[in-house]
C-alpha atoms as a PDB file:
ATOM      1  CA  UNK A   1       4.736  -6.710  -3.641  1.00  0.00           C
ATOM      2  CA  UNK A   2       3.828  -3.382  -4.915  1.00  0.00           C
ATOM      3  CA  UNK A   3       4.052  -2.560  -8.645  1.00  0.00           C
ATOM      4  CA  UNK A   4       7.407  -1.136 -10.153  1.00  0.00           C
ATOM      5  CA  UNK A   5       5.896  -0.003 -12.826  1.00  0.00           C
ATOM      6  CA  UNK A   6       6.477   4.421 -12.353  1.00  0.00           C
ATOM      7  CA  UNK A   7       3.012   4.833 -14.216  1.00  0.00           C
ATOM      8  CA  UNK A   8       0.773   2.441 -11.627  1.00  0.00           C
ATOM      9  CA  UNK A   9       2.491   3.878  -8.898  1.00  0.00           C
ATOM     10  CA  UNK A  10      -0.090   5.605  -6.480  1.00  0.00           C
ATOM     11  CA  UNK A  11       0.878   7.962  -3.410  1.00  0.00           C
ATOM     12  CA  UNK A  12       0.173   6.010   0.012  1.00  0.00           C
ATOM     13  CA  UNK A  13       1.151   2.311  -1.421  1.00  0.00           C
ATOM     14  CA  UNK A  14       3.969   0.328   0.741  1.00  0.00           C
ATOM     15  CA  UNK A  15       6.188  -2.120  -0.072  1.00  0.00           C
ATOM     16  CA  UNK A  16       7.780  -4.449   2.609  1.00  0.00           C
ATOM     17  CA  UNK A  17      10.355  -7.235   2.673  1.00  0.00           C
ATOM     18  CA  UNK A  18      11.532  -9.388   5.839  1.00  0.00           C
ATOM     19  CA  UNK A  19      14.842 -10.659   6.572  1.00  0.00           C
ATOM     20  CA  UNK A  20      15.953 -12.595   9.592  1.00  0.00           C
ATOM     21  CA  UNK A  21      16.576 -14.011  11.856  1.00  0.00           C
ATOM     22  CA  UNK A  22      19.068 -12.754  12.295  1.00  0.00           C
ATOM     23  CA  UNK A  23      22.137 -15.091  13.542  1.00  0.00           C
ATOM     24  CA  UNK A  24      25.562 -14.501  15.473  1.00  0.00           C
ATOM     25  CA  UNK A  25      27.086 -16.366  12.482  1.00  0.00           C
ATOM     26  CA  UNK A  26      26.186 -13.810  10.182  1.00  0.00           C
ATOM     27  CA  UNK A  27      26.800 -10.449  12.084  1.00  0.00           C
ATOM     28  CA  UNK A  28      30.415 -12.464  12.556  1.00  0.00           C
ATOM     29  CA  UNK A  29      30.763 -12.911   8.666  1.00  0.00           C
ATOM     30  CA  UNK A  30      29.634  -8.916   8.232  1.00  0.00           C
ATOM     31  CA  UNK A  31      32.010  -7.812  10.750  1.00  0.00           C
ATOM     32  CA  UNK A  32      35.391  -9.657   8.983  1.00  0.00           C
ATOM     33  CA  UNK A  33      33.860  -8.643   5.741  1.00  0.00           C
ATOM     34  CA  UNK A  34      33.306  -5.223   6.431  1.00  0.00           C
ATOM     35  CA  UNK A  35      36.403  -4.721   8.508  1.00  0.00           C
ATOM     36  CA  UNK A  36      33.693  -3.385  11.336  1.00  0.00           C
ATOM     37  CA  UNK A  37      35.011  -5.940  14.050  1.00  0.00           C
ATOM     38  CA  UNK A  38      33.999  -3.920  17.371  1.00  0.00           C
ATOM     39  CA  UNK A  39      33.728  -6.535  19.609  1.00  0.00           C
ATOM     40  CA  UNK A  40      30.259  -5.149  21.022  1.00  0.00           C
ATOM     41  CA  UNK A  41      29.206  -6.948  17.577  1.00  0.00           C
ATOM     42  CA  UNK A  42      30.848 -10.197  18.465  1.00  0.00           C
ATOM     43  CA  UNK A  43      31.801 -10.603  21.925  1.00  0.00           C
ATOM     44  CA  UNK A  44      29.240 -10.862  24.755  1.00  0.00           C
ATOM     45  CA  UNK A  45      31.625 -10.081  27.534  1.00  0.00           C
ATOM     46  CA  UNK A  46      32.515  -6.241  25.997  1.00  0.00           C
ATOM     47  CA  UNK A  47      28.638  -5.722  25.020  1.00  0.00           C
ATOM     48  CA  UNK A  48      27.628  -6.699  28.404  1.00  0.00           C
ATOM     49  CA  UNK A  49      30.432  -4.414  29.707  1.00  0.00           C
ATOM     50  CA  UNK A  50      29.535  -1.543  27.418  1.00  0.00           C
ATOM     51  CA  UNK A  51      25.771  -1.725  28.627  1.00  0.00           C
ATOM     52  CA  UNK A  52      24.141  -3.250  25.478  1.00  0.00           C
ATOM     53  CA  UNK A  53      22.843  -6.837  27.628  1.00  0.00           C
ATOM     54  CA  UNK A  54      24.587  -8.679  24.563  1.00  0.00           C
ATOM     55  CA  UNK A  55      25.637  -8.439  20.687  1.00  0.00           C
ATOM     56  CA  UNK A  56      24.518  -6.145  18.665  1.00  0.00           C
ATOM     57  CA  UNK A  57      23.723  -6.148  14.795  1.00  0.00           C
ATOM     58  CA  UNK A  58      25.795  -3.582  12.880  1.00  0.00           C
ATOM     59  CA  UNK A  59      23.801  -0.917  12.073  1.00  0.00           C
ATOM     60  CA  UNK A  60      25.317  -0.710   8.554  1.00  0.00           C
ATOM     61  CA  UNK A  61      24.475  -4.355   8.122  1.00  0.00           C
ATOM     62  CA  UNK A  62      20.598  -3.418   8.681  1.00  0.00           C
ATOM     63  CA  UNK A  63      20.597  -0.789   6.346  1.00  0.00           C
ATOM     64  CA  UNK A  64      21.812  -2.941   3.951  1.00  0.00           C
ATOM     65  CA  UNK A  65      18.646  -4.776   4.624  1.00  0.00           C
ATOM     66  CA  UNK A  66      16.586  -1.819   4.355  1.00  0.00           C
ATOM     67  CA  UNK A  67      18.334  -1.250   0.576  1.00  0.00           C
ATOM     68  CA  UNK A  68      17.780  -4.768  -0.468  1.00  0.00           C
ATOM     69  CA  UNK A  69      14.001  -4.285   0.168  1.00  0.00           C
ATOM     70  CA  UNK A  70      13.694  -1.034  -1.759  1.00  0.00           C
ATOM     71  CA  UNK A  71      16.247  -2.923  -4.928  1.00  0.00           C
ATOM     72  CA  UNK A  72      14.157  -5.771  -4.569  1.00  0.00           C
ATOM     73  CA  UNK A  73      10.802  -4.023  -5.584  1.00  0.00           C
ATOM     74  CA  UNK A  74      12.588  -1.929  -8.244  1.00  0.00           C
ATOM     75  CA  UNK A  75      14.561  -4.886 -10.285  1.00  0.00           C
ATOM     76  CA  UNK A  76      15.634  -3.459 -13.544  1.00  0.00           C
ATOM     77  CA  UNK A  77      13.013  -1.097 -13.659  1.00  0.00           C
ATOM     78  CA  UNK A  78      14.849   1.643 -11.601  1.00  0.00           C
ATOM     79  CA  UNK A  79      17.825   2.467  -8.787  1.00  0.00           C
ATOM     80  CA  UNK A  80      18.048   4.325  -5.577  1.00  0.00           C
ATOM     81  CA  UNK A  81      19.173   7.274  -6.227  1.00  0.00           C
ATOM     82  CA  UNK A  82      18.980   9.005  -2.110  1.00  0.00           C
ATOM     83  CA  UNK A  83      18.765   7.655   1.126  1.00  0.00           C
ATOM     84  CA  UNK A  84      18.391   9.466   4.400  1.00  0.00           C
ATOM     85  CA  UNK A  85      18.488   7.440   7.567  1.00  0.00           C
ATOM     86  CA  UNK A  86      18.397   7.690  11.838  1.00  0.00           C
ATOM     87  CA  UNK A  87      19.220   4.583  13.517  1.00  0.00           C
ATOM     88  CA  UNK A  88      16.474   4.134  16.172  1.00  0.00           C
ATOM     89  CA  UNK A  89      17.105   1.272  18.324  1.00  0.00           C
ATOM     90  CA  UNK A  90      19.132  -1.989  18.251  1.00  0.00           C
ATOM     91  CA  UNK A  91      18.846  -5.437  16.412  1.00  0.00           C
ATOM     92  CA  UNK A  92      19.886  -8.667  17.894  1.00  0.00           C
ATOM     93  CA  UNK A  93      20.559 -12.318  17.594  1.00  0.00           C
ATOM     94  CA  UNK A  94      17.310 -13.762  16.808  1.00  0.00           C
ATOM     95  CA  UNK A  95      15.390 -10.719  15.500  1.00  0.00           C
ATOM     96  CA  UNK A  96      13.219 -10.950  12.932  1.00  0.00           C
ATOM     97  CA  UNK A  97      13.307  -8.031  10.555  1.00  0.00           C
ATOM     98  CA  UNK A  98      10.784  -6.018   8.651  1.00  0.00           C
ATOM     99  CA  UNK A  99      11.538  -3.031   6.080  1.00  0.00           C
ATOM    100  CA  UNK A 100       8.780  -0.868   4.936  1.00  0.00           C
ATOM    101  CA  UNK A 101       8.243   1.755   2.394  1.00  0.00           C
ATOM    102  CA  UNK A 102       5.678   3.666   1.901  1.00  0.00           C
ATOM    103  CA  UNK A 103       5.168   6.124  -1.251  1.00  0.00           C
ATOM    104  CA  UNK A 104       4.821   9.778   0.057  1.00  0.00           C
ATOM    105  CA  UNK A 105       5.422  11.509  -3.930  1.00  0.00           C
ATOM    106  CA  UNK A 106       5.007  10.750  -7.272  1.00  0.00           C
ATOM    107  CA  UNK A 107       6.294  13.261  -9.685  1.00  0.00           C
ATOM    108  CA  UNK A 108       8.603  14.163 -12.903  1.00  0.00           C
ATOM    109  CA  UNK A 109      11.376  16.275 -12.881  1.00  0.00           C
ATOM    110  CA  UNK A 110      13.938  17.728 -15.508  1.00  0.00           C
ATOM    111  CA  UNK A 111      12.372  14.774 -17.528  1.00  0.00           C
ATOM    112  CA  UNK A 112      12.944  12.162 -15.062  1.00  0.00           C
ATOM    113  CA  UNK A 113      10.331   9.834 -12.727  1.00  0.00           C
ATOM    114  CA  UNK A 114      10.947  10.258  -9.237  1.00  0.00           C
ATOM    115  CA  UNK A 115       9.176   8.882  -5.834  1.00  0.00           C
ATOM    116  CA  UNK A 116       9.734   9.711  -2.866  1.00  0.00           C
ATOM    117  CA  UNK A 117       9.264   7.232   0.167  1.00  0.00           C
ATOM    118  CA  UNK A 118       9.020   7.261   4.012  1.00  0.00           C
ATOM    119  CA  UNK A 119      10.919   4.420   5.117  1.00  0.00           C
ATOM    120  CA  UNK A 120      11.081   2.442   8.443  1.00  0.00           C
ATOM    121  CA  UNK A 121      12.377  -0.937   9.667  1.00  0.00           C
ATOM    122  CA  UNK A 122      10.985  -2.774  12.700  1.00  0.00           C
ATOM    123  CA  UNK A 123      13.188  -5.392  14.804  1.00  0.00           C
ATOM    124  CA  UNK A 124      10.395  -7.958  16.521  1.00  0.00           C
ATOM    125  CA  UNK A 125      12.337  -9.848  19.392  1.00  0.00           C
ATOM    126  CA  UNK A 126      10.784 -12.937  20.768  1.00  0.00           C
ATOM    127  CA  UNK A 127       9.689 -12.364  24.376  1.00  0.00           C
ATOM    128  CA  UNK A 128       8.013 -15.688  24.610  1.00  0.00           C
ATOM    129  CA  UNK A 129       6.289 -18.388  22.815  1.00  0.00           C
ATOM    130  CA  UNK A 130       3.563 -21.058  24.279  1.00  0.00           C
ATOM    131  CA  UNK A 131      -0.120 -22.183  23.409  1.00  0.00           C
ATOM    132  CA  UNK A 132      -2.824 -21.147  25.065  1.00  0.00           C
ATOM    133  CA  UNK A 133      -6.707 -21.872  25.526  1.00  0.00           C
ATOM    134  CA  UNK A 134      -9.501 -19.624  25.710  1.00  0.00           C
ATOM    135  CA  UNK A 135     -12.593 -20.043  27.822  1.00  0.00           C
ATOM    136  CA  UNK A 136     -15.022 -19.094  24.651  1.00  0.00           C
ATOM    137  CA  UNK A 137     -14.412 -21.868  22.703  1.00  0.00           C
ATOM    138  CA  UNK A 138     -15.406 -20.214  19.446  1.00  0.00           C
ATOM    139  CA  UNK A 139     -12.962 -16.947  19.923  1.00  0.00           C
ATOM    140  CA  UNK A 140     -11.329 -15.157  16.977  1.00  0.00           C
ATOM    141  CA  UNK A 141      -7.904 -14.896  16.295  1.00  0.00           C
ATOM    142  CA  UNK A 142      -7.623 -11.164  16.916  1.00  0.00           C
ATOM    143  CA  UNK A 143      -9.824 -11.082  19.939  1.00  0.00           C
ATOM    144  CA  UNK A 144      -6.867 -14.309  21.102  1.00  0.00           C
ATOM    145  CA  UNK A 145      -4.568 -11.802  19.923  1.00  0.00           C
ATOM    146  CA  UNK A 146      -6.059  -8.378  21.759  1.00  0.00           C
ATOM    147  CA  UNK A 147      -6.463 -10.848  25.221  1.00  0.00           C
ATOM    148  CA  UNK A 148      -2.901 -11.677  24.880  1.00  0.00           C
ATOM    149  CA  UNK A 149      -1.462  -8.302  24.766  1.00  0.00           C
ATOM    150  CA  UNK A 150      -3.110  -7.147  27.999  1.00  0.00           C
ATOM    151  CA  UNK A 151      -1.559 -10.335  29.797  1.00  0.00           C
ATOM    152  CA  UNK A 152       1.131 -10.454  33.052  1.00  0.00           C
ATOM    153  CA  UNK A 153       4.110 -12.051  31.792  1.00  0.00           C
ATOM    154  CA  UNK A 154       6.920 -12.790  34.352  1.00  0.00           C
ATOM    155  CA  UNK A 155      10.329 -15.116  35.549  1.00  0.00           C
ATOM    156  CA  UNK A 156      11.049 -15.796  38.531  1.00  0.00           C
ATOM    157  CA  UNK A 157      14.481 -17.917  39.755  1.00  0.00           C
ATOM    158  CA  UNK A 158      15.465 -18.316  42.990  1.00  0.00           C
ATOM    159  CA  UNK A 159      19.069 -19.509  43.868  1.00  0.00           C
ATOM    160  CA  UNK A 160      21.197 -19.886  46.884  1.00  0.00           C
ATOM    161  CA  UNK A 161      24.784 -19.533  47.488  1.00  0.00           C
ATOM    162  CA  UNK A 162      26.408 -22.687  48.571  1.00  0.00           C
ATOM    163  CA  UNK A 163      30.267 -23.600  49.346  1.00  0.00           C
ATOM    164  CA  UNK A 164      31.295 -21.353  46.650  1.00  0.00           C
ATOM    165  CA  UNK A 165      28.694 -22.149  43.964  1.00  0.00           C
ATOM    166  CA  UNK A 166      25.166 -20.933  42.401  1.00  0.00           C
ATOM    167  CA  UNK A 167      22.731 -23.759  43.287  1.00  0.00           C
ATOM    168  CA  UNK A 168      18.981 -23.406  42.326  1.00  0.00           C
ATOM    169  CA  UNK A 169      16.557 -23.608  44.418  1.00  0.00           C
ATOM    170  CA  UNK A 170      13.779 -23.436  42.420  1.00  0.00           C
ATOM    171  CA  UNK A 171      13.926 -23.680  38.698  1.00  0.00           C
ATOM    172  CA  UNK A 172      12.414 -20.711  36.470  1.00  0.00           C
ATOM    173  CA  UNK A 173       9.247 -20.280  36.997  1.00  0.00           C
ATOM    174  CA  UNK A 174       7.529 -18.639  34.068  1.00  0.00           C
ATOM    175  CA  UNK A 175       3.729 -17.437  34.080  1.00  0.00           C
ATOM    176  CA  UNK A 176       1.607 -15.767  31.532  1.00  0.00           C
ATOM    177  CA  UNK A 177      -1.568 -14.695  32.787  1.00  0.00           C
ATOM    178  CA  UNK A 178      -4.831 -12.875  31.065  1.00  0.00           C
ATOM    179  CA  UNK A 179      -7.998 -12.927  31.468  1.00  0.00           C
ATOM    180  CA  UNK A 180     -10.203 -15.369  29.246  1.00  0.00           C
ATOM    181  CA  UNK A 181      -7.088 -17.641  28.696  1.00  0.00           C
ATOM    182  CA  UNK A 182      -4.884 -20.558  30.275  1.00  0.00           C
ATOM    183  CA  UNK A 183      -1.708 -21.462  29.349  1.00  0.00           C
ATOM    184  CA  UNK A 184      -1.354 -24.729  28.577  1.00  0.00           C
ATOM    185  CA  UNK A 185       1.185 -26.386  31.426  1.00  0.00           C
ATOM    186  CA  UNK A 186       4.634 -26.940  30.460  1.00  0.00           C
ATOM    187  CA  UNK A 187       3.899 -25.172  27.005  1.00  0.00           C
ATOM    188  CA  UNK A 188       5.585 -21.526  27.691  1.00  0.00           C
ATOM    189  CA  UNK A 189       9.296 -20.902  26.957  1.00  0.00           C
ATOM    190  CA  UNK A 190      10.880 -17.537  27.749  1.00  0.00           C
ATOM    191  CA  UNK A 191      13.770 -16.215  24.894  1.00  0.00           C
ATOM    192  CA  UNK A 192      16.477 -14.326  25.523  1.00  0.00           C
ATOM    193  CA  UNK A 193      15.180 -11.246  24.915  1.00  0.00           C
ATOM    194  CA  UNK A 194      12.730 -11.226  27.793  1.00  0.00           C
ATOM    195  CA  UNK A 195      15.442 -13.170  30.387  1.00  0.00           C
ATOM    196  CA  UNK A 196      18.089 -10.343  29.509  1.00  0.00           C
ATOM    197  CA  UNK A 197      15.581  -7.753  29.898  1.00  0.00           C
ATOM    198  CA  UNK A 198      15.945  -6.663  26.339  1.00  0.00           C
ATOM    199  CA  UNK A 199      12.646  -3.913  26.273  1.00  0.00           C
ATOM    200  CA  UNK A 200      11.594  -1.343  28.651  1.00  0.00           C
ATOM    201  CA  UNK A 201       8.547   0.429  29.947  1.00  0.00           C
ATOM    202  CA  UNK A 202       6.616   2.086  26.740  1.00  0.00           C
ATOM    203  CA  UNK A 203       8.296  -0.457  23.931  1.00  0.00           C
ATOM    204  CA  UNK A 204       5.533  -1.691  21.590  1.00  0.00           C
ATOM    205  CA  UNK A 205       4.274  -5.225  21.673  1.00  0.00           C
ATOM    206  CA  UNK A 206       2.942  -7.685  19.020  1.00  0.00           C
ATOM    207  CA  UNK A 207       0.800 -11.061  19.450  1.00  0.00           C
ATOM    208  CA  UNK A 208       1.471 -13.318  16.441  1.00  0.00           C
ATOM    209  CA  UNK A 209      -0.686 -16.465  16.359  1.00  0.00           C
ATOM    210  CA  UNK A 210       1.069 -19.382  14.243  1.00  0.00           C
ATOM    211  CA  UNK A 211      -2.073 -21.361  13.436  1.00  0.00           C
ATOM    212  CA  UNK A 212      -5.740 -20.357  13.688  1.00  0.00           C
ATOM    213  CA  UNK A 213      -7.171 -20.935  17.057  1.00  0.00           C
ATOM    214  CA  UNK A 214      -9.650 -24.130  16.902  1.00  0.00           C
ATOM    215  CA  UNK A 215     -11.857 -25.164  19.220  1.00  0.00           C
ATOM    216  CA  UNK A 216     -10.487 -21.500  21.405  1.00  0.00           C
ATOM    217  CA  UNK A 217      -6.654 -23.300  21.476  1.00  0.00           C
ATOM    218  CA  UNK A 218      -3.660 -21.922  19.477  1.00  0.00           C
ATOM    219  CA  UNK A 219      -0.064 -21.391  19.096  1.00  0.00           C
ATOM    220  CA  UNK A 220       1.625 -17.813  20.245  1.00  0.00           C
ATOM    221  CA  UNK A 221       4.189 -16.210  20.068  1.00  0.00           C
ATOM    222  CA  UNK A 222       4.443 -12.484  21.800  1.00  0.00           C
ATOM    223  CA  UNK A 223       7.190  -9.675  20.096  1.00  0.00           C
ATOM    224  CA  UNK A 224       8.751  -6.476  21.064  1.00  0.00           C
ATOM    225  CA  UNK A 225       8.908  -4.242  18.214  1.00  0.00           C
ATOM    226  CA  UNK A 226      11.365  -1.977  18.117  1.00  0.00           C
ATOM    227  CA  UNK A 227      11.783   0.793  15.136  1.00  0.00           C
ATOM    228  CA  UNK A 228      15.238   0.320  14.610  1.00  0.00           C
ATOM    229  CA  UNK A 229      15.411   2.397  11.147  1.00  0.00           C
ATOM    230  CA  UNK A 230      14.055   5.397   9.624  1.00  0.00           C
ATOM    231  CA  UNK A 231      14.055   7.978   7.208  1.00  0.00           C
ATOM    232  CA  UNK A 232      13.283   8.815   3.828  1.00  0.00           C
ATOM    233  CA  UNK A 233      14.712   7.601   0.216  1.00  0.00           C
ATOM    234  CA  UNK A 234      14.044   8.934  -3.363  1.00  0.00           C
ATOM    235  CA  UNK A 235      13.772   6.390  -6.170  1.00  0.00           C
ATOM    236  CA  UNK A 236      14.587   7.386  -9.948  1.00  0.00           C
ATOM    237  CA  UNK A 237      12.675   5.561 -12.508  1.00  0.00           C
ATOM    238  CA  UNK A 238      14.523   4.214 -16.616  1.00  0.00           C
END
């Protein structure tokens, strides 16, 4: 992590910490802790009825996160003395999350060491997970990654009504397809946030490989990123 130290310090350097996932359990904990118990944060039936395709994280509970990363790098060495924030987008069950600072100032004032930071936190949502194999054998992990993120990802379930009940017809049939790589068969799993439709044209995507690709196989798993936090905080220095 970066230095705390105010004289190392340089404009430009970021400091990150990543919480998560983030569980049911604990945004049930927050809300009887906090007092916050809106059952959009709780109760799947009122957020699917409000809109939201399932719970939500409080908002106040991520920002908590977002502190903890910038007390974190400070220790004893300083305290947060302002922090300005927009809430972006939403964080769900199962998001990982990432808080970043980055230094925009470094300066004294009245006799006392200030910096200024841009901050921002990301929510990554699994979309889907598999392993994969790559016709060139000898292939990179970021030219895997690159092939990956220009891929055709779809579901597809078919059902019939019958006497009353919703009977399958086919099971889900999940494909990933793009060029230079085959999925290996039974290998892909879909995660809720893809099967509840929890993105939208324009929403950024990541590629994360778990292990190395050998021999042009590896592990994936594919993200949307969503900025769910950001702003701007000033730090004050002992």
């Amino acid at each position: 992590m970066l230095t705390n130290k105010f004289e190392e310090i340089v404009e430009g350097a970021i400091i990150k910490g990543v919480d998560g996932p983030v569980t049911r359990k604990a945004i049930n904990r927050y809300a009887e802790t906090s007092g916050d118990r809106n059952p959009i944060h709780t109760t799947y039936k009122v957020a699917m009825a409000a809109g939201l395709k399932g719970v939500i994280q409080h908002g106040l509970f991520s920002m908590a996160w977002m502190i903890k990363t910038l007390t974190n790098w400070l220790g004893t060495q300083g305290k947060l003395k302002k922090i300005n924030i927009q809430f972006r987008a939403m964080v769900r069950p199962n998001d990982m999350v990432y808080s970043i600072g980055k230094v925009i100032k470094k300066y004294q004032e009245n006799g006392k060491k200030l910096v200024d930071l841009e901050i921002v936190q990301e929510a990554w949502s699994l979309l889907c997970k598999g392993i994969a194999q790559a016709t060139n054998k000898s292939i990179d992990a970021k030219t895997f990654e690159n092939l990956l993120s220009n891929c055709k990802l779809s579901l597809v379930n078919e059902t019939v009504l019958e006497n009353g009940e919703v009977k399958t017809i086919e099971k889900n049939k999940v494909e990933l397809k793009a060029e230079g790589i085959e999925i290996i068969p039974q290998s892909l799993s879909f995660w809720e946030a893809f099967v509840r439709g929890w993105y939208r044209k324009g929403d950024k995507i990541r590629v994360k490989l778990t292990e190395p690709p050998e021999d042009g196989k590896a592990e994936f798993e594919i993200y949307k990123v969503s900025t769910s936090i950001k702003g701007n905080a000033t730090v004050l220095f002992y």
